[in-house]
PDB file of N, CA and C in Angstrom:
ATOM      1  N   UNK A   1     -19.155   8.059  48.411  1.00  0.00           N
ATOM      2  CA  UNK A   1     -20.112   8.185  47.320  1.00  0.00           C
ATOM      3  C   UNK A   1     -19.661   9.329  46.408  1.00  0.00           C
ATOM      4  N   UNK A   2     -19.715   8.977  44.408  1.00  0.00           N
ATOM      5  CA  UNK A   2     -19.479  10.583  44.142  1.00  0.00           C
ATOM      6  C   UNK A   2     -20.311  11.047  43.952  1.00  0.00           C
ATOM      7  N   UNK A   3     -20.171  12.342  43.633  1.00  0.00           N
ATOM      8  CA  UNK A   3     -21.026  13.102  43.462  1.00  0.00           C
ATOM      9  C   UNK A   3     -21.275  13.464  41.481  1.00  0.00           C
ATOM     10  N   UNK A   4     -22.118  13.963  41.506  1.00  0.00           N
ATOM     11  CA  UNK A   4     -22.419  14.107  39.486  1.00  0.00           C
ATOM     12  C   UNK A   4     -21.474  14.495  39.164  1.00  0.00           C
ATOM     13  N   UNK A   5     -20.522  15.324  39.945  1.00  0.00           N
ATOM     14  CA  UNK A   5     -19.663  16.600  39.413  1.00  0.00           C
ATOM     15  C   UNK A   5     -18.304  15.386  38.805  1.00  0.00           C
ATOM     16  N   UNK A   6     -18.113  14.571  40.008  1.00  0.00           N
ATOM     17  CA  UNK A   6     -16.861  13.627  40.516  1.00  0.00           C
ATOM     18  C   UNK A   6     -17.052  12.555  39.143  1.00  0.00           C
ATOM     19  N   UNK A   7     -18.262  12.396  38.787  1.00  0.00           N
ATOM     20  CA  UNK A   7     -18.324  11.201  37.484  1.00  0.00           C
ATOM     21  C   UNK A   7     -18.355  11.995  36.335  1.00  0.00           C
ATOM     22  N   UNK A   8     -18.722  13.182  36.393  1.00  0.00           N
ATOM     23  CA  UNK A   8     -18.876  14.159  34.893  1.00  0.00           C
ATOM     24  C   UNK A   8     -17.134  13.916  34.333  1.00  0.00           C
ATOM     25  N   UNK A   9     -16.153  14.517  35.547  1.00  0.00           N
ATOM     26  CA  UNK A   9     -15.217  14.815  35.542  1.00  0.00           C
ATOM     27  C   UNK A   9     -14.374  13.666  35.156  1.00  0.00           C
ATOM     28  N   UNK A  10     -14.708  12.153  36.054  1.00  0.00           N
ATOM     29  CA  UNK A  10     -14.434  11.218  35.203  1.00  0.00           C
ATOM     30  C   UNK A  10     -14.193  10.222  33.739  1.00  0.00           C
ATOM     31  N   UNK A  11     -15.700  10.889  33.668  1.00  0.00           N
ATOM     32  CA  UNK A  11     -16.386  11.120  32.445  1.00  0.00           C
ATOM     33  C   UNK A  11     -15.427  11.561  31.016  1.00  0.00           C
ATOM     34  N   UNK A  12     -14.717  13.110  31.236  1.00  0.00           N
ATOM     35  CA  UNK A  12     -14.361  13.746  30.787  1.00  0.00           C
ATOM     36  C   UNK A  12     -12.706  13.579  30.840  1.00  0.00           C
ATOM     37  N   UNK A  13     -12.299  12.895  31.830  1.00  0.00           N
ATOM     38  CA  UNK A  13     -10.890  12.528  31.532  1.00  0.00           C
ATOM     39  C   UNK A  13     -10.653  11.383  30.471  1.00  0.00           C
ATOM     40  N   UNK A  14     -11.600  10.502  30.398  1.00  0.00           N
ATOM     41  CA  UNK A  14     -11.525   9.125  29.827  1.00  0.00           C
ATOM     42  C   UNK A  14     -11.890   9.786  28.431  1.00  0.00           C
ATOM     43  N   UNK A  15     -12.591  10.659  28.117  1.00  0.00           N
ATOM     44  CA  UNK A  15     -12.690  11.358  27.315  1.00  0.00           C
ATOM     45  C   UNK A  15     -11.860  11.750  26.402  1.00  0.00           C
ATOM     46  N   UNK A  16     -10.702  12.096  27.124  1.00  0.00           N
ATOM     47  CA  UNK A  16      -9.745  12.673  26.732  1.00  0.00           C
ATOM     48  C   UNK A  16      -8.415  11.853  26.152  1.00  0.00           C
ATOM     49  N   UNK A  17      -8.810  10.602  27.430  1.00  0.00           N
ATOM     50  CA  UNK A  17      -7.663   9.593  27.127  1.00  0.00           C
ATOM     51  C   UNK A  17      -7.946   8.653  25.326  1.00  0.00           C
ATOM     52  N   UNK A  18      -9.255   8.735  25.395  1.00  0.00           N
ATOM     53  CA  UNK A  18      -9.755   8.211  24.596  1.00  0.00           C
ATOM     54  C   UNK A  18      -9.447   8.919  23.042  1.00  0.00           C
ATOM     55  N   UNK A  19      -9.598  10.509  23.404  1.00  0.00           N
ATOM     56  CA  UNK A  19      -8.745  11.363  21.880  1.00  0.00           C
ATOM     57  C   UNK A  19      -7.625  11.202  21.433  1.00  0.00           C
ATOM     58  N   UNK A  20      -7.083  11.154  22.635  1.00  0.00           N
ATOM     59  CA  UNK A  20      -5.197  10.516  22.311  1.00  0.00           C
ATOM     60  C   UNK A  20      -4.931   9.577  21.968  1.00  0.00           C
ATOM     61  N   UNK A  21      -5.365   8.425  22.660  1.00  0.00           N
ATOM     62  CA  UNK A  21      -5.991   7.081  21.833  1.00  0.00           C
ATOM     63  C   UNK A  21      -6.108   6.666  20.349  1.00  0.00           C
ATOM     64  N   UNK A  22      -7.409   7.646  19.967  1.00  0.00           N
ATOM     65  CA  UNK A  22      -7.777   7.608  18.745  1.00  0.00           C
ATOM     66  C   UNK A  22      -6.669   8.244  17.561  1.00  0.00           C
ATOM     67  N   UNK A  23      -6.249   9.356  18.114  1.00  0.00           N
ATOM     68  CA  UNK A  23      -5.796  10.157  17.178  1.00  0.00           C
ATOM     69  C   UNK A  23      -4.083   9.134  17.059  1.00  0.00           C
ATOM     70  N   UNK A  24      -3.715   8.806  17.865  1.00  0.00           N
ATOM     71  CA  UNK A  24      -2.334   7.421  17.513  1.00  0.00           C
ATOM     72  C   UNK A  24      -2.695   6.556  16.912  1.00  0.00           C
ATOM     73  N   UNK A  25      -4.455   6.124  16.968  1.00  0.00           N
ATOM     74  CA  UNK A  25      -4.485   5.069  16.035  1.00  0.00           C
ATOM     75  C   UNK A  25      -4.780   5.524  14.762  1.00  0.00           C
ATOM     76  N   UNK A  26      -5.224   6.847  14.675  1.00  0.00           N
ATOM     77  CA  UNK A  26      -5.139   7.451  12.891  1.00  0.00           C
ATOM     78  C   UNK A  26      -3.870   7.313  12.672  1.00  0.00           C
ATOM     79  N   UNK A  27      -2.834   7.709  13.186  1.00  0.00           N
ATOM     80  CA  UNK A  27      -1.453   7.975  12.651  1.00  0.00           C
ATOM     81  C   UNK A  27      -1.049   6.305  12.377  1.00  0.00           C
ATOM     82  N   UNK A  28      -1.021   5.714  13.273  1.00  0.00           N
ATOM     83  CA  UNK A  28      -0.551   4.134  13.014  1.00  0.00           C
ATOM     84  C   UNK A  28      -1.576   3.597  11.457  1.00  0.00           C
ATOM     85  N   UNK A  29      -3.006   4.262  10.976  1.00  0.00           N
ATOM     86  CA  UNK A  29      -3.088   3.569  10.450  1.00  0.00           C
ATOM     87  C   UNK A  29      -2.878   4.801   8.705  1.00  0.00           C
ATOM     88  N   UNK A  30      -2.852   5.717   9.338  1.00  0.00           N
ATOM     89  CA  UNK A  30      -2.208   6.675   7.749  1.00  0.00           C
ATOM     90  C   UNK A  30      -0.419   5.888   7.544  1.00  0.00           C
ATOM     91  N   UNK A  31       0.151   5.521   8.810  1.00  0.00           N
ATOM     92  CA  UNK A  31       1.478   5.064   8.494  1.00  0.00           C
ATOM     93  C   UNK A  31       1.338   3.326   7.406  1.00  0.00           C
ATOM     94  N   UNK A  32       0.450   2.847   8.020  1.00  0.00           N
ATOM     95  CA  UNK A  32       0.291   1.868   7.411  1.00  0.00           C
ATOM     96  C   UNK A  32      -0.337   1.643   6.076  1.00  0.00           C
ATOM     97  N   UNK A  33      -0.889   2.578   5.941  1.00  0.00           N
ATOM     98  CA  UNK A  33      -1.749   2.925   3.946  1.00  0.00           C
ATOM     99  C   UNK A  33      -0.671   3.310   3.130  1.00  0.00           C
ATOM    100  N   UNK A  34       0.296   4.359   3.857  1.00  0.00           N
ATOM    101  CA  UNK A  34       1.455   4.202   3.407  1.00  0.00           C
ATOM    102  C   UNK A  34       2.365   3.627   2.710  1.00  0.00           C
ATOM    103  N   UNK A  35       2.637   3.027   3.871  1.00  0.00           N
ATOM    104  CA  UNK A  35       3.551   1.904   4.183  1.00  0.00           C
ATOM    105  C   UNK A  35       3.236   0.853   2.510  1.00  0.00           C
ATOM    106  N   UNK A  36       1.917   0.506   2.755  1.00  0.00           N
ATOM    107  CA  UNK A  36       1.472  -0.317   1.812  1.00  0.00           C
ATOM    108  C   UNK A  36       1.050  -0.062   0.068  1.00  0.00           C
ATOM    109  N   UNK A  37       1.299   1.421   0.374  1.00  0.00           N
ATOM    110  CA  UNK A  37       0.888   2.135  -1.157  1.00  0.00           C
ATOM    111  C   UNK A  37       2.289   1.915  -1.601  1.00  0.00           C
ATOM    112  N   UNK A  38       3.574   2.264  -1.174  1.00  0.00           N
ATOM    113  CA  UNK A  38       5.093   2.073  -0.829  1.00  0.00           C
ATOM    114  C   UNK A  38       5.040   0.625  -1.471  1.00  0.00           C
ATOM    115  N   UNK A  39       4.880  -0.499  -0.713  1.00  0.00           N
ATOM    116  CA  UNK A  39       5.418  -1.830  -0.674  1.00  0.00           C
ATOM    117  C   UNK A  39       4.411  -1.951  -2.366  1.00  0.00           C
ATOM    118  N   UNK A  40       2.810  -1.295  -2.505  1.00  0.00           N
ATOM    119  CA  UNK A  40       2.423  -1.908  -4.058  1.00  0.00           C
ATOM    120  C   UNK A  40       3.202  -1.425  -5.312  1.00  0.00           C
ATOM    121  N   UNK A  41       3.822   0.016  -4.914  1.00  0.00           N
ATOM    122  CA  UNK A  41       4.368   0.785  -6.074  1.00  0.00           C
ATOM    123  C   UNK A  41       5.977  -0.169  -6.295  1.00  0.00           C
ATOM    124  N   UNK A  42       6.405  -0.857  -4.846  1.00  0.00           N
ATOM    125  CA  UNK A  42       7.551  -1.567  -5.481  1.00  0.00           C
ATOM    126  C   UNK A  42       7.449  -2.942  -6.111  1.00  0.00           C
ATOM    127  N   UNK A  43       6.368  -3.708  -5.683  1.00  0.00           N
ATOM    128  CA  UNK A  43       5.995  -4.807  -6.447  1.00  0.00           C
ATOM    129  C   UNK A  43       5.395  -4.514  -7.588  1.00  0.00           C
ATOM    130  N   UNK A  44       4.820  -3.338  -7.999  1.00  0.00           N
ATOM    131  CA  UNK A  44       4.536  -2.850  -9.571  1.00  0.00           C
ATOM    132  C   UNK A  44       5.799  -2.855 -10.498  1.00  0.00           C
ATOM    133  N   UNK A  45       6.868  -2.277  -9.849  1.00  0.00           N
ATOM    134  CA  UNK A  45       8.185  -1.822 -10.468  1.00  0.00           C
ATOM    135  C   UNK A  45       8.609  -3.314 -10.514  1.00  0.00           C
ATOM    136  N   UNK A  46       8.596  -3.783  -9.357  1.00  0.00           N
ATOM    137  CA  UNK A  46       9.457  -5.340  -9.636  1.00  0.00           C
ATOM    138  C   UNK A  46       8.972  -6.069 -10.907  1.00  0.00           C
ATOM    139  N   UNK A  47       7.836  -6.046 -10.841  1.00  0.00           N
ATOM    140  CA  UNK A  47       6.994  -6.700 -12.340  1.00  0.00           C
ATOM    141  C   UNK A  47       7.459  -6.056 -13.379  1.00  0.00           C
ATOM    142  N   UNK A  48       7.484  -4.795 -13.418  1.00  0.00           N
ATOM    143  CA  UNK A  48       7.728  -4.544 -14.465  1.00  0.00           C
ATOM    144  C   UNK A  48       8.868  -4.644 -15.201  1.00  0.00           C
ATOM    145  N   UNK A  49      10.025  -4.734 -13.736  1.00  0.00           N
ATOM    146  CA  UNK A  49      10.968  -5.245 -14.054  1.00  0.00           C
ATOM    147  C   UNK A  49      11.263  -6.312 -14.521  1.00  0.00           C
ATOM    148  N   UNK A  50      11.027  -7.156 -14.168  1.00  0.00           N
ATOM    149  CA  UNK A  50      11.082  -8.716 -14.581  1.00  0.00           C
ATOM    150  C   UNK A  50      10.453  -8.851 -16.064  1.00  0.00           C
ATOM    151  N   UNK A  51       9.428  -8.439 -16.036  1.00  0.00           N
ATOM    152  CA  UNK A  51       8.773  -8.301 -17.570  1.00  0.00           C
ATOM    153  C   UNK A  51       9.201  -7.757 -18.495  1.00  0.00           C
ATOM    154  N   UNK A  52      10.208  -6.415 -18.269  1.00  0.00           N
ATOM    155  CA  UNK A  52      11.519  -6.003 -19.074  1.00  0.00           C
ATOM    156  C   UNK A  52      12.261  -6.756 -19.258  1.00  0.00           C
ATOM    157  N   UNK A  53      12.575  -7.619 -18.282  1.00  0.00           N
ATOM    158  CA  UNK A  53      14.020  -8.180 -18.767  1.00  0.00           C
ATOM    159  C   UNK A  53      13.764  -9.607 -19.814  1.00  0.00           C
ATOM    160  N   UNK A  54      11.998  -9.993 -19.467  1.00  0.00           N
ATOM    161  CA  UNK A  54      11.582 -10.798 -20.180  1.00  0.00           C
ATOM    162  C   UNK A  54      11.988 -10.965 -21.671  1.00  0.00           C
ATOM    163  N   UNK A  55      11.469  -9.786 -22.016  1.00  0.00           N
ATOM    164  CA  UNK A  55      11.286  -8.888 -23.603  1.00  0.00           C
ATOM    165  C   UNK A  55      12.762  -9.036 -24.030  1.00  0.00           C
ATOM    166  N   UNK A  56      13.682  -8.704 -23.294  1.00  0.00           N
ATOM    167  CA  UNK A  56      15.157  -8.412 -23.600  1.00  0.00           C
ATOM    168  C   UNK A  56      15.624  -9.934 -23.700  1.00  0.00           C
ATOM    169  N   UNK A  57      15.381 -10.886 -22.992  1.00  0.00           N
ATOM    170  CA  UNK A  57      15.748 -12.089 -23.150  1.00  0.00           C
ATOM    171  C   UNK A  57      14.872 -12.936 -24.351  1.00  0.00           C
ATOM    172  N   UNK A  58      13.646 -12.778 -24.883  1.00  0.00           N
ATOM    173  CA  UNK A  58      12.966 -13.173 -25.623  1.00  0.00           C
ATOM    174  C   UNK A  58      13.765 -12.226 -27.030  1.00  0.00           C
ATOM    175  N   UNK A  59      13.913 -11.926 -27.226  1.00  0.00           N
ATOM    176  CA  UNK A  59      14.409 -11.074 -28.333  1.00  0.00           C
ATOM    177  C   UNK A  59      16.148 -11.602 -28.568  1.00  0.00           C
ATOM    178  N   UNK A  60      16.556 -11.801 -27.831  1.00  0.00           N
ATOM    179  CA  UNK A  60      17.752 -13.184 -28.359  1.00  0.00           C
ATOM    180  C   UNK A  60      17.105 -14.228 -29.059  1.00  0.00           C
ATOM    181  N   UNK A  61      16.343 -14.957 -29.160  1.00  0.00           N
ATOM    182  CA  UNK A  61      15.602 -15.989 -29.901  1.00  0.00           C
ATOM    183  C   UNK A  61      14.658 -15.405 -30.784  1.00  0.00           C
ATOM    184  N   UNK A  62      15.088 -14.442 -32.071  1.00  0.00           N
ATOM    185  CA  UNK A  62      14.143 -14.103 -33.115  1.00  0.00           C
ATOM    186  C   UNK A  62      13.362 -15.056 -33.162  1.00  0.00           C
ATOM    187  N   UNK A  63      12.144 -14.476 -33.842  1.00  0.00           N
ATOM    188  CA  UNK A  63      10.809 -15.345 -34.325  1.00  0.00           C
ATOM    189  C   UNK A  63      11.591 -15.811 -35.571  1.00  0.00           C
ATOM    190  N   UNK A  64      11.363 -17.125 -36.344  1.00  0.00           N
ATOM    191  CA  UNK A  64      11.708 -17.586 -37.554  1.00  0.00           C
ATOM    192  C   UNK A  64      11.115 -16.912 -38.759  1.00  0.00           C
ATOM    193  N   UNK A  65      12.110 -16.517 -39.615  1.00  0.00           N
ATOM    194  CA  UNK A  65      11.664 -15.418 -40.855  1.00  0.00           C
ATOM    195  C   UNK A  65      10.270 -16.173 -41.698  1.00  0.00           C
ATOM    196  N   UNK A  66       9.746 -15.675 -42.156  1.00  0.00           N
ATOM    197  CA  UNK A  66       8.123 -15.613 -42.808  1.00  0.00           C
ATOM    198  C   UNK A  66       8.965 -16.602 -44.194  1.00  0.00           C
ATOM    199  N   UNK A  67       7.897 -17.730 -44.492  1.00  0.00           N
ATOM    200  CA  UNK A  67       8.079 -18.193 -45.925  1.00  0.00           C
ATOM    201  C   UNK A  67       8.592 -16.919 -46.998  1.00  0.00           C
ATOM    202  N   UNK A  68       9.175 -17.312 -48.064  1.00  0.00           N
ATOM    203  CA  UNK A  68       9.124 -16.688 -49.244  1.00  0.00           C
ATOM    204  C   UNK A  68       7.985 -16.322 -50.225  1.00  0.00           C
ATOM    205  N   UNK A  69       7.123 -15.441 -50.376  1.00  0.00           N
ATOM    206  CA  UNK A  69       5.710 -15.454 -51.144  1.00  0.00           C
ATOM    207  C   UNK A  69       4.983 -15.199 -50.212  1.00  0.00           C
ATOM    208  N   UNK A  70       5.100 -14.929 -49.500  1.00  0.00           N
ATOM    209  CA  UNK A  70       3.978 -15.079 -48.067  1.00  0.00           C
ATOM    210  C   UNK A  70       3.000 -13.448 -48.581  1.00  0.00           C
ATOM    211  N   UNK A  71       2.012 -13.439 -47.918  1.00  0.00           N
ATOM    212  CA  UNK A  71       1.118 -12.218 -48.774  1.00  0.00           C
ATOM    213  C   UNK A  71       1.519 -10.908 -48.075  1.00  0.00           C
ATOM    214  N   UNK A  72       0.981 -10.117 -49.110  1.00  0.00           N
ATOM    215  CA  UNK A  72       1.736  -8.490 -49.514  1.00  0.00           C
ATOM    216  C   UNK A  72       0.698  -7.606 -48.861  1.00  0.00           C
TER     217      UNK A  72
END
């Protein structure tokens, strides 16, 4: 049989296991906000990339010059 002392103590290890626990799963999940702030800032850049090169390729095909008389 235990005694109060024998389950306090139990108590208090699981306790403990449970801080270590927790505190790996903060780190796994600050790694992962990360991780993912990382992966949005490069799919921002990729867009923007692509959308640069858009502009640069659209600009080989001038717009057709304006009638003659066209308003002032």
């Amino acid at each position: 049989e235990q005694t109060e002392r024998q389950l306090l103590a139990g108590r208090l290890n699981m306790l403990f296991r449970d801080r270590r626990a927790h505190a790996y799963t903060r780190l796994l999940m600050k790694a992962e906000a990360r991780m993912s702030r990382e992966a949005w800032t490069r799919a921002i850049d990729a867009c923007d990339l692509v959308h640069g090169e858009g502009l640069v390729r659209d600009s080989t095909h001038p717009e057709p010059p304006e009638e003659a008389g066209g308003s002032a």
